[in-house]
PDB file of N, CA and C in Angstrom:
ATOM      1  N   UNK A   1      -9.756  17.528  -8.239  1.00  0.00           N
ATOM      2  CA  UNK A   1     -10.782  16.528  -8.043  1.00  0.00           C
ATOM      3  C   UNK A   1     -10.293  15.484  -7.037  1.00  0.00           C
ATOM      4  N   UNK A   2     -10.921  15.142  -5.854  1.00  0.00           N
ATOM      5  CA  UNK A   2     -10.731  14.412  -5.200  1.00  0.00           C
ATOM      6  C   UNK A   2     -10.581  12.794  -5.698  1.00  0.00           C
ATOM      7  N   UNK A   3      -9.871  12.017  -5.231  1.00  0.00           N
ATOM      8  CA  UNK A   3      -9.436  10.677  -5.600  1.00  0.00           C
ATOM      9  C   UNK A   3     -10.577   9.607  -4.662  1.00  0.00           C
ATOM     10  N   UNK A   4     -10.850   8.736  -5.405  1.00  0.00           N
ATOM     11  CA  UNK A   4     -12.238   7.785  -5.000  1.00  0.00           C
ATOM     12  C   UNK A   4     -11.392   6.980  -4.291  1.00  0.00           C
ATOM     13  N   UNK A   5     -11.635   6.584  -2.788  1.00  0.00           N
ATOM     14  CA  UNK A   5     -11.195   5.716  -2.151  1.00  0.00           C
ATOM     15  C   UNK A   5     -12.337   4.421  -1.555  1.00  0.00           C
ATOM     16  N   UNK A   6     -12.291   3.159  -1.084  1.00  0.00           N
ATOM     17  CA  UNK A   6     -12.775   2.629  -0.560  1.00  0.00           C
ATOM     18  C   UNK A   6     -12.069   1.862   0.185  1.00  0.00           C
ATOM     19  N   UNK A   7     -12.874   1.067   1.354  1.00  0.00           N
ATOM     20  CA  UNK A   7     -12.355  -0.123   2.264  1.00  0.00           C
ATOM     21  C   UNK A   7     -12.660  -1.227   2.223  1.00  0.00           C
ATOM     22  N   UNK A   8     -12.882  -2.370   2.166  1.00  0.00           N
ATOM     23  CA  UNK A   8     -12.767  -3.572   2.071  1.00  0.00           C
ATOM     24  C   UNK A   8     -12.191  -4.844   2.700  1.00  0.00           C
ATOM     25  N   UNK A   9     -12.654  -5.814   2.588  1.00  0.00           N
ATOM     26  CA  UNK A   9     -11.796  -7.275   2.897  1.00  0.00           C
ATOM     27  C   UNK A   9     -11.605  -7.878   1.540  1.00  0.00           C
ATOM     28  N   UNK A  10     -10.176  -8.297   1.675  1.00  0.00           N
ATOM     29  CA  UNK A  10      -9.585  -9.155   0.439  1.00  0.00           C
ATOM     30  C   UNK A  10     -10.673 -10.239   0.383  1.00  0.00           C
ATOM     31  N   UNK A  11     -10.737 -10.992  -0.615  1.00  0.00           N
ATOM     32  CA  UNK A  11     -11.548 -12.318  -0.380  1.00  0.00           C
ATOM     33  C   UNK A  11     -11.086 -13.438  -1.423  1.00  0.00           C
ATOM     34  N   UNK A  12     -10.203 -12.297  -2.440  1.00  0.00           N
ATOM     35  CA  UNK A  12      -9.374 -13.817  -3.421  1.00  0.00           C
ATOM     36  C   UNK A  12      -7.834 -12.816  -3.428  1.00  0.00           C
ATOM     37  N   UNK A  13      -7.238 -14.055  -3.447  1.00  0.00           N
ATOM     38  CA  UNK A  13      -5.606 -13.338  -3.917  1.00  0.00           C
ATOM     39  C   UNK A  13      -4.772 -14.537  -4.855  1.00  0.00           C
ATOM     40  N   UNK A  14      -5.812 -14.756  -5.127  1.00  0.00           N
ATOM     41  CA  UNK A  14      -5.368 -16.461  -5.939  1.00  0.00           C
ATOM     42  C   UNK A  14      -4.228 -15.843  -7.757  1.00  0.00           C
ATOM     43  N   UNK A  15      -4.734 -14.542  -8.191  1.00  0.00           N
ATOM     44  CA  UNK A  15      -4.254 -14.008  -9.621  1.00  0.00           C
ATOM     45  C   UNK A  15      -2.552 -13.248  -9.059  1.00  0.00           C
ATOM     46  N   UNK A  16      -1.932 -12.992 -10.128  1.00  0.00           N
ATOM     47  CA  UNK A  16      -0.720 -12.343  -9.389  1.00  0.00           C
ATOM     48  C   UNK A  16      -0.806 -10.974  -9.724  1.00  0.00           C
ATOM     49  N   UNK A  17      -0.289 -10.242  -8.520  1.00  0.00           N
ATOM     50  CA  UNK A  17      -0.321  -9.047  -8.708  1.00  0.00           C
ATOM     51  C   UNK A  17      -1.684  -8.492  -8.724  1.00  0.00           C
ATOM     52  N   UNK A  18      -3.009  -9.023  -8.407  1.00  0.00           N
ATOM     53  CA  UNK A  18      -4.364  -8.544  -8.357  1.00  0.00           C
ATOM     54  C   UNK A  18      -4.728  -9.180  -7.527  1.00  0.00           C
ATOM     55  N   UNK A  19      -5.754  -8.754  -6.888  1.00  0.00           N
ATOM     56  CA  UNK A  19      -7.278  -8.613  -5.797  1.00  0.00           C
ATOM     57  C   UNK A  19      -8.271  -8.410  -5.969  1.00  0.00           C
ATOM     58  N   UNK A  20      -8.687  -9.466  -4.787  1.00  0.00           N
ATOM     59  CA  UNK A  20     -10.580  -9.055  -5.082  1.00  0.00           C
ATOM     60  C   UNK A  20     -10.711  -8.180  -4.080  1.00  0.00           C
ATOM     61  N   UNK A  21     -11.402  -7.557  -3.952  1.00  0.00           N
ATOM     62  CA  UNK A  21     -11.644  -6.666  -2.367  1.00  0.00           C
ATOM     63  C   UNK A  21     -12.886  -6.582  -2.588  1.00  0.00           C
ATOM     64  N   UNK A  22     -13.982  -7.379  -1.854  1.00  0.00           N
ATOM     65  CA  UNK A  22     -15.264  -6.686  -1.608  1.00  0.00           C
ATOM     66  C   UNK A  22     -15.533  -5.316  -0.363  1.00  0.00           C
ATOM     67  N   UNK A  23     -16.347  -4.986  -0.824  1.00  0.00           N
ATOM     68  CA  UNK A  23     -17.071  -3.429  -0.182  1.00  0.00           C
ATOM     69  C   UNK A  23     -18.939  -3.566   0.072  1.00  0.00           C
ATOM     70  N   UNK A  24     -19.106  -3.950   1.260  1.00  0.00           N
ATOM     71  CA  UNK A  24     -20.270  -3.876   1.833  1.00  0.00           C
ATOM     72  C   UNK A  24     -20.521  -2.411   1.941  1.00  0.00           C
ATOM     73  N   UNK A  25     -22.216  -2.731   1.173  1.00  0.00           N
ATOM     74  CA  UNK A  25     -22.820  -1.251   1.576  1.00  0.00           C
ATOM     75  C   UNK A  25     -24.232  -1.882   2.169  1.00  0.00           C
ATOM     76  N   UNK A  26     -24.313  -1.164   3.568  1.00  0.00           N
ATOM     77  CA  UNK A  26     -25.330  -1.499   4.043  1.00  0.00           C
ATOM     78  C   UNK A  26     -26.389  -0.015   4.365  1.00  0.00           C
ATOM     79  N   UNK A  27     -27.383  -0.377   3.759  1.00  0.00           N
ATOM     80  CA  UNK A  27     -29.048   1.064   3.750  1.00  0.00           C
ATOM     81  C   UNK A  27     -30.032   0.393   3.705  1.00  0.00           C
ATOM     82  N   UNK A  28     -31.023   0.998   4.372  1.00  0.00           N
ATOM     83  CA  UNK A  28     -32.548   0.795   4.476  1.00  0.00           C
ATOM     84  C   UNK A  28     -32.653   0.781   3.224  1.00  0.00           C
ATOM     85  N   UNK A  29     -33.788  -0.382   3.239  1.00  0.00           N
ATOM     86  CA  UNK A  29     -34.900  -0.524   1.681  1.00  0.00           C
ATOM     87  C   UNK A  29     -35.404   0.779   1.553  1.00  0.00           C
ATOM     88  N   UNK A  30     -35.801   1.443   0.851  1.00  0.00           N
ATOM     89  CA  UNK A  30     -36.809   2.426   0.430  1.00  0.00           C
ATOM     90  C   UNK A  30     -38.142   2.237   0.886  1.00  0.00           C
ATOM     91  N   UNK A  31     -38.508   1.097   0.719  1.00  0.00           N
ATOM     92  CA  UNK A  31     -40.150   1.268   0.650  1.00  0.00           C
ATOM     93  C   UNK A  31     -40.242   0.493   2.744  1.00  0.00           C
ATOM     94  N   UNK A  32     -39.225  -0.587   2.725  1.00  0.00           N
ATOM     95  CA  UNK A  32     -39.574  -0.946   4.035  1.00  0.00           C
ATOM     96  C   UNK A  32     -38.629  -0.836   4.902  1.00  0.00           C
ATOM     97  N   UNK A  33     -37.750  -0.499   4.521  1.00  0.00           N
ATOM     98  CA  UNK A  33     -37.055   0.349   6.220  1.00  0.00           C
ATOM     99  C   UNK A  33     -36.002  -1.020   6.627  1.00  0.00           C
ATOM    100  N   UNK A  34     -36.133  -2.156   6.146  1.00  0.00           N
ATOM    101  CA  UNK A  34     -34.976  -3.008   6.526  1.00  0.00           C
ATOM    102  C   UNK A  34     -33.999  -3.325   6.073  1.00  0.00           C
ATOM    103  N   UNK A  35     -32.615  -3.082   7.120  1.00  0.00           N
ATOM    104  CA  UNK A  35     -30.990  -3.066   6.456  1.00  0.00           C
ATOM    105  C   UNK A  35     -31.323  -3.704   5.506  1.00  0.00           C
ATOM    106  N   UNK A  36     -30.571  -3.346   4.231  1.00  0.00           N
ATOM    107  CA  UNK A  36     -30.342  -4.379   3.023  1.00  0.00           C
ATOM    108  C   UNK A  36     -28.517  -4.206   2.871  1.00  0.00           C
ATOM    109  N   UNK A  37     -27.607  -5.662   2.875  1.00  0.00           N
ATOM    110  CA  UNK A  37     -26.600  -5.029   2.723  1.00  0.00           C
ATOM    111  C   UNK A  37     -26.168  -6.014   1.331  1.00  0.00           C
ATOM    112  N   UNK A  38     -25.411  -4.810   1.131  1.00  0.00           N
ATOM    113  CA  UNK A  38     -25.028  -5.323  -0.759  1.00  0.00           C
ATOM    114  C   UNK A  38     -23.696  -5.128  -1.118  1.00  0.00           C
ATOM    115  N   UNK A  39     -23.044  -6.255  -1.737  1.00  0.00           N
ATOM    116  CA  UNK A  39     -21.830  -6.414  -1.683  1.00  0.00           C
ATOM    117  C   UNK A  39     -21.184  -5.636  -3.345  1.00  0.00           C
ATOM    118  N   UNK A  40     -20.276  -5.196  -2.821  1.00  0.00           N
ATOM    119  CA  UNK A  40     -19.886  -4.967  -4.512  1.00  0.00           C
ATOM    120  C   UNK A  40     -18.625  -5.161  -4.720  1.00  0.00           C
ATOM    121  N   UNK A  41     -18.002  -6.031  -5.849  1.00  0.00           N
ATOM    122  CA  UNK A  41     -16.142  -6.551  -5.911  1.00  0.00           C
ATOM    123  C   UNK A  41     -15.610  -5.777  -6.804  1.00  0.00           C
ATOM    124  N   UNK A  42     -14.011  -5.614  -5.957  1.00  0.00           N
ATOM    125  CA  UNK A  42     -13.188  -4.289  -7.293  1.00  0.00           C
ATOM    126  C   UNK A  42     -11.926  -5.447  -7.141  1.00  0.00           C
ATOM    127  N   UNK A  43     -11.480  -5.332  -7.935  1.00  0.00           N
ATOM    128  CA  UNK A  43     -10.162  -5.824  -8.705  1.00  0.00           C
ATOM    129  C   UNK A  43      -9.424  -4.633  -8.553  1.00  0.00           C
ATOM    130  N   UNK A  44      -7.933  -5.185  -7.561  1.00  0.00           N
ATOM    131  CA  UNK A  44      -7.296  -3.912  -7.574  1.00  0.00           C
ATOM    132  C   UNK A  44      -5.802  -4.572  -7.628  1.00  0.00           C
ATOM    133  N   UNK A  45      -5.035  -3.610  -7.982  1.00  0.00           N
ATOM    134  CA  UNK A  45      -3.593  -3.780  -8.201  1.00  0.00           C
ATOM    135  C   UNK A  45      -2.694  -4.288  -7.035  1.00  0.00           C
ATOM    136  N   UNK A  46      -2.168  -4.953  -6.354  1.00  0.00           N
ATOM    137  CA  UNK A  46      -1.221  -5.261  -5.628  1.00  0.00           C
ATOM    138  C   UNK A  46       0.373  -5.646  -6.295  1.00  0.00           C
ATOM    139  N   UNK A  47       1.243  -5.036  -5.813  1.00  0.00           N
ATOM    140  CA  UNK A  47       2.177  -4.621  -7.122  1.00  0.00           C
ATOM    141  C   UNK A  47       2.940  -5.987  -6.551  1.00  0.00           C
ATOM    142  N   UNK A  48       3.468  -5.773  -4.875  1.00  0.00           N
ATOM    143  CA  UNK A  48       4.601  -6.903  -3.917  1.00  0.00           C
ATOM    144  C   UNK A  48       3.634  -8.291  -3.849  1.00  0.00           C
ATOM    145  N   UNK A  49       2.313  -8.311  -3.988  1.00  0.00           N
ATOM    146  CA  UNK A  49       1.572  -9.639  -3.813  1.00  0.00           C
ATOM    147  C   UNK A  49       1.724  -9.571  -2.415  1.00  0.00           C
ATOM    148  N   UNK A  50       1.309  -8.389  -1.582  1.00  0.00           N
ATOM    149  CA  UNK A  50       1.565  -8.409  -0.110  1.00  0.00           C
ATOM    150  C   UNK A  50       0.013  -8.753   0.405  1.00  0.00           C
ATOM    151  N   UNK A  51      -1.173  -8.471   0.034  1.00  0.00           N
ATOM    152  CA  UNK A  51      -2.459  -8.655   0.286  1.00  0.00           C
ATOM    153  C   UNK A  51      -2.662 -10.512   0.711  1.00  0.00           C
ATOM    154  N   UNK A  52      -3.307 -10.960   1.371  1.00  0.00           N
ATOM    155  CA  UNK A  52      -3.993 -11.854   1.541  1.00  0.00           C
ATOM    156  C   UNK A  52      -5.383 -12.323   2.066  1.00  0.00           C
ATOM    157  N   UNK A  53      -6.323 -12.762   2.081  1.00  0.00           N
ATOM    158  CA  UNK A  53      -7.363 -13.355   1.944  1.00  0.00           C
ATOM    159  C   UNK A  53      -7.295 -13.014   3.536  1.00  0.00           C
ATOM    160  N   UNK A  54      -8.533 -12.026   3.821  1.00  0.00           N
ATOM    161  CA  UNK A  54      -9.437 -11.602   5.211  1.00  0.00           C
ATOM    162  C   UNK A  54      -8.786 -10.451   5.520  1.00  0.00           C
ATOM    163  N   UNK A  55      -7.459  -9.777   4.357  1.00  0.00           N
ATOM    164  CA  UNK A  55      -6.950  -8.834   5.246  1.00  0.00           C
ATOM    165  C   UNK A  55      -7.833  -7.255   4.981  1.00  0.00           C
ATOM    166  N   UNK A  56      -7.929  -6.364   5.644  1.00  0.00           N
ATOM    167  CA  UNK A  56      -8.623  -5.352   5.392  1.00  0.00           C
ATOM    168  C   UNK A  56      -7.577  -4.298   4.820  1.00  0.00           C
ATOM    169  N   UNK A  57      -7.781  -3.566   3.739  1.00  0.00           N
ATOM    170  CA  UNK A  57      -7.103  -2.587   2.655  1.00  0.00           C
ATOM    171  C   UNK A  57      -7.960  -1.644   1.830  1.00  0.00           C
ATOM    172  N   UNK A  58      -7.282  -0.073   1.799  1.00  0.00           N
ATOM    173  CA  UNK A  58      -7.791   0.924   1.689  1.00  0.00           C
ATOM    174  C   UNK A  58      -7.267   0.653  -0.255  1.00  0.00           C
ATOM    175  N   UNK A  59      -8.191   0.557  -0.760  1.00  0.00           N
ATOM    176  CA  UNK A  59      -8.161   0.590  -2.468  1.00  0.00           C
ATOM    177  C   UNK A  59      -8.509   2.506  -2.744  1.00  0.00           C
ATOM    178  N   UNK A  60      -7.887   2.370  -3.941  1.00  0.00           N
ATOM    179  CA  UNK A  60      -7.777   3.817  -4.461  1.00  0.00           C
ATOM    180  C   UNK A  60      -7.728   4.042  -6.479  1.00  0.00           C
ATOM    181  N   UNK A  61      -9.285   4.928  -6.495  1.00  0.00           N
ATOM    182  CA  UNK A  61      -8.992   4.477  -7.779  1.00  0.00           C
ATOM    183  C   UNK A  61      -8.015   5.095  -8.701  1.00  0.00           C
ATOM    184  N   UNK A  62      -7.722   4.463  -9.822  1.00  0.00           N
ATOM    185  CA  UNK A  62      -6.635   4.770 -10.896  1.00  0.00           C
ATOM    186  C   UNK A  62      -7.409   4.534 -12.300  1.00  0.00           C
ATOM    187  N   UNK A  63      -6.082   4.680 -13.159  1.00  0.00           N
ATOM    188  CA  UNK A  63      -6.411   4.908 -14.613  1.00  0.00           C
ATOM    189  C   UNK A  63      -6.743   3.053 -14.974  1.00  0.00           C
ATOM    190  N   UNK A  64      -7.289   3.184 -16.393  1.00  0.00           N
ATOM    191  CA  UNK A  64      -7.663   1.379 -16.230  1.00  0.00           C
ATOM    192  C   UNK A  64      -6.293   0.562 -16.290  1.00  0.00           C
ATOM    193  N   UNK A  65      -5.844  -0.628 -15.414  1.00  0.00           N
ATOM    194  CA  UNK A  65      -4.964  -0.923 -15.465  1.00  0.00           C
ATOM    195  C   UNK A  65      -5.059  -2.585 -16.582  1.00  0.00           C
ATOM    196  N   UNK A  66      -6.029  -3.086 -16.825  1.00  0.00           N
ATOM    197  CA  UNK A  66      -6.635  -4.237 -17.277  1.00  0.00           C
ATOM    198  C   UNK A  66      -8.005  -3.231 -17.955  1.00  0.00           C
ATOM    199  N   UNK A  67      -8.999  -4.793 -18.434  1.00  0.00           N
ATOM    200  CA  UNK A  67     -10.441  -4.518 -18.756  1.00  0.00           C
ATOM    201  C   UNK A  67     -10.975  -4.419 -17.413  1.00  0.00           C
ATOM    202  N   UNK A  68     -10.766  -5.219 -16.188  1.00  0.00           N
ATOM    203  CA  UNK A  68     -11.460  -4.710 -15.230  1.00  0.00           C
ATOM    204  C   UNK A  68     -10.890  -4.300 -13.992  1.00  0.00           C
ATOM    205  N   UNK A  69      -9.621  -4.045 -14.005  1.00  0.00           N
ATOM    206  CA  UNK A  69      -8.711  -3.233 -12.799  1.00  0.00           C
ATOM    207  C   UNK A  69      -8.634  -2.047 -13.451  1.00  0.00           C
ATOM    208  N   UNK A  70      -9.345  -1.419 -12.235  1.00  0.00           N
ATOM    209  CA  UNK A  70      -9.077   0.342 -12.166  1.00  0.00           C
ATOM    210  C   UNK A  70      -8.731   0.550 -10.915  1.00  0.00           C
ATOM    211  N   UNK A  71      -8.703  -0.185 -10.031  1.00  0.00           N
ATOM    212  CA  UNK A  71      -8.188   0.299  -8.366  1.00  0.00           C
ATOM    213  C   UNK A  71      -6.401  -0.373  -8.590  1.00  0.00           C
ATOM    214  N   UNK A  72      -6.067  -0.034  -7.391  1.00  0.00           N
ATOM    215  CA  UNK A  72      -4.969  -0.154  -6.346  1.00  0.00           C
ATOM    216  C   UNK A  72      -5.014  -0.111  -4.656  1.00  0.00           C
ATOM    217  N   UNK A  73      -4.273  -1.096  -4.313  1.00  0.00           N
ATOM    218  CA  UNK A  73      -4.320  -1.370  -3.463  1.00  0.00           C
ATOM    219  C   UNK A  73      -3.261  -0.032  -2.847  1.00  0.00           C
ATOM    220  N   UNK A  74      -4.228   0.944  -1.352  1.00  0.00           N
ATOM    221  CA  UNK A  74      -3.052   2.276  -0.975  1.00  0.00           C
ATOM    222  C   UNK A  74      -2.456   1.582   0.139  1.00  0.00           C
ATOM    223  N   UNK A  75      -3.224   0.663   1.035  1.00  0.00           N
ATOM    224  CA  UNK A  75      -2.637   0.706   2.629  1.00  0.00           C
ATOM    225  C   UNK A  75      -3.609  -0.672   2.609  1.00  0.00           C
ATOM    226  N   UNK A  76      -2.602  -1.422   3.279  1.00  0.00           N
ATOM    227  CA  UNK A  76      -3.208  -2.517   4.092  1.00  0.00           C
ATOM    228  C   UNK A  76      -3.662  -1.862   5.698  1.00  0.00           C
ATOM    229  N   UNK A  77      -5.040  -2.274   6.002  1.00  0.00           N
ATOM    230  CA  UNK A  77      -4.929  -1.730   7.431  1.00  0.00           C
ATOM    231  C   UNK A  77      -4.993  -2.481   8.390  1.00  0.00           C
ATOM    232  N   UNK A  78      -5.231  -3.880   8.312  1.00  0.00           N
ATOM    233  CA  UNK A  78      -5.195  -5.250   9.271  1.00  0.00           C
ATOM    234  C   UNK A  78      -4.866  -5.876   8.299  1.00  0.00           C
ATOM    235  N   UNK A  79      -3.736  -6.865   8.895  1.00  0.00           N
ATOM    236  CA  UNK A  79      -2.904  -8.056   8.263  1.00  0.00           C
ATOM    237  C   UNK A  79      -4.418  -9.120   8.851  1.00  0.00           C
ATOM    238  N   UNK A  80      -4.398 -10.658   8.209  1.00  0.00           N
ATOM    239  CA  UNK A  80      -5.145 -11.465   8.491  1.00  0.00           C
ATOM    240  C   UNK A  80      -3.958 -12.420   8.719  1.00  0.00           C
ATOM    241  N   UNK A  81      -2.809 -12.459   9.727  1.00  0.00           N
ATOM    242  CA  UNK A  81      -1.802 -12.847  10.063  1.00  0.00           C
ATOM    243  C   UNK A  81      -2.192 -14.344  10.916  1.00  0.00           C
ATOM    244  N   UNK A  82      -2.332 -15.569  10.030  1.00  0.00           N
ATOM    245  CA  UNK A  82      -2.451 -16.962  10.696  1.00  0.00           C
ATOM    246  C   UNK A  82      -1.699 -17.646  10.511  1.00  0.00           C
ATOM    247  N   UNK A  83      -1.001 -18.927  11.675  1.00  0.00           N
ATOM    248  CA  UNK A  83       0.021 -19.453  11.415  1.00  0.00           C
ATOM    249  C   UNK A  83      -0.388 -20.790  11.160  1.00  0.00           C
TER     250      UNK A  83
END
């Protein structure tokens, strides 16, 4: 069985060792045909606390790690690197 992956931007890293990562899904309405885009947040594992707020990361799901962490963080793929 293939493993559920998604992409995302961090948007909290405030908890330790966890993330928010939202995942935009953007589709036509059904009835009228205009983008609707809809956000949905996963709580995912960051083990080093390497994630930070705007960075983009490939989450991957797992067994439940909490009541509401079931992801992990696989790959950061852009740092949000500001000085």
């Amino acid at each position: 069985m293939a493993v559920k992956e998604r992409v995302g931007l961090v948007v909290s890293d405030k908890m330790d060792k966890t993330v928010v990562v939202a995942i935009e899904n953007r589709a036509p309405h059904p009835k009228y045909g205009k983008i609707v885009v809809r956000t949905q947040r996963y709580k995912a594992h960051d083990e080093e606390n390497k994630c930070q707020v705007g960075d983009r990361v490939r989450i991957q799901e797992t067994r439940p790690l909490s009541r509401t962490k079931h992801w992990i963080v696989a790959d950061i793929l852009s740092s949000n690197t500001t000085s």
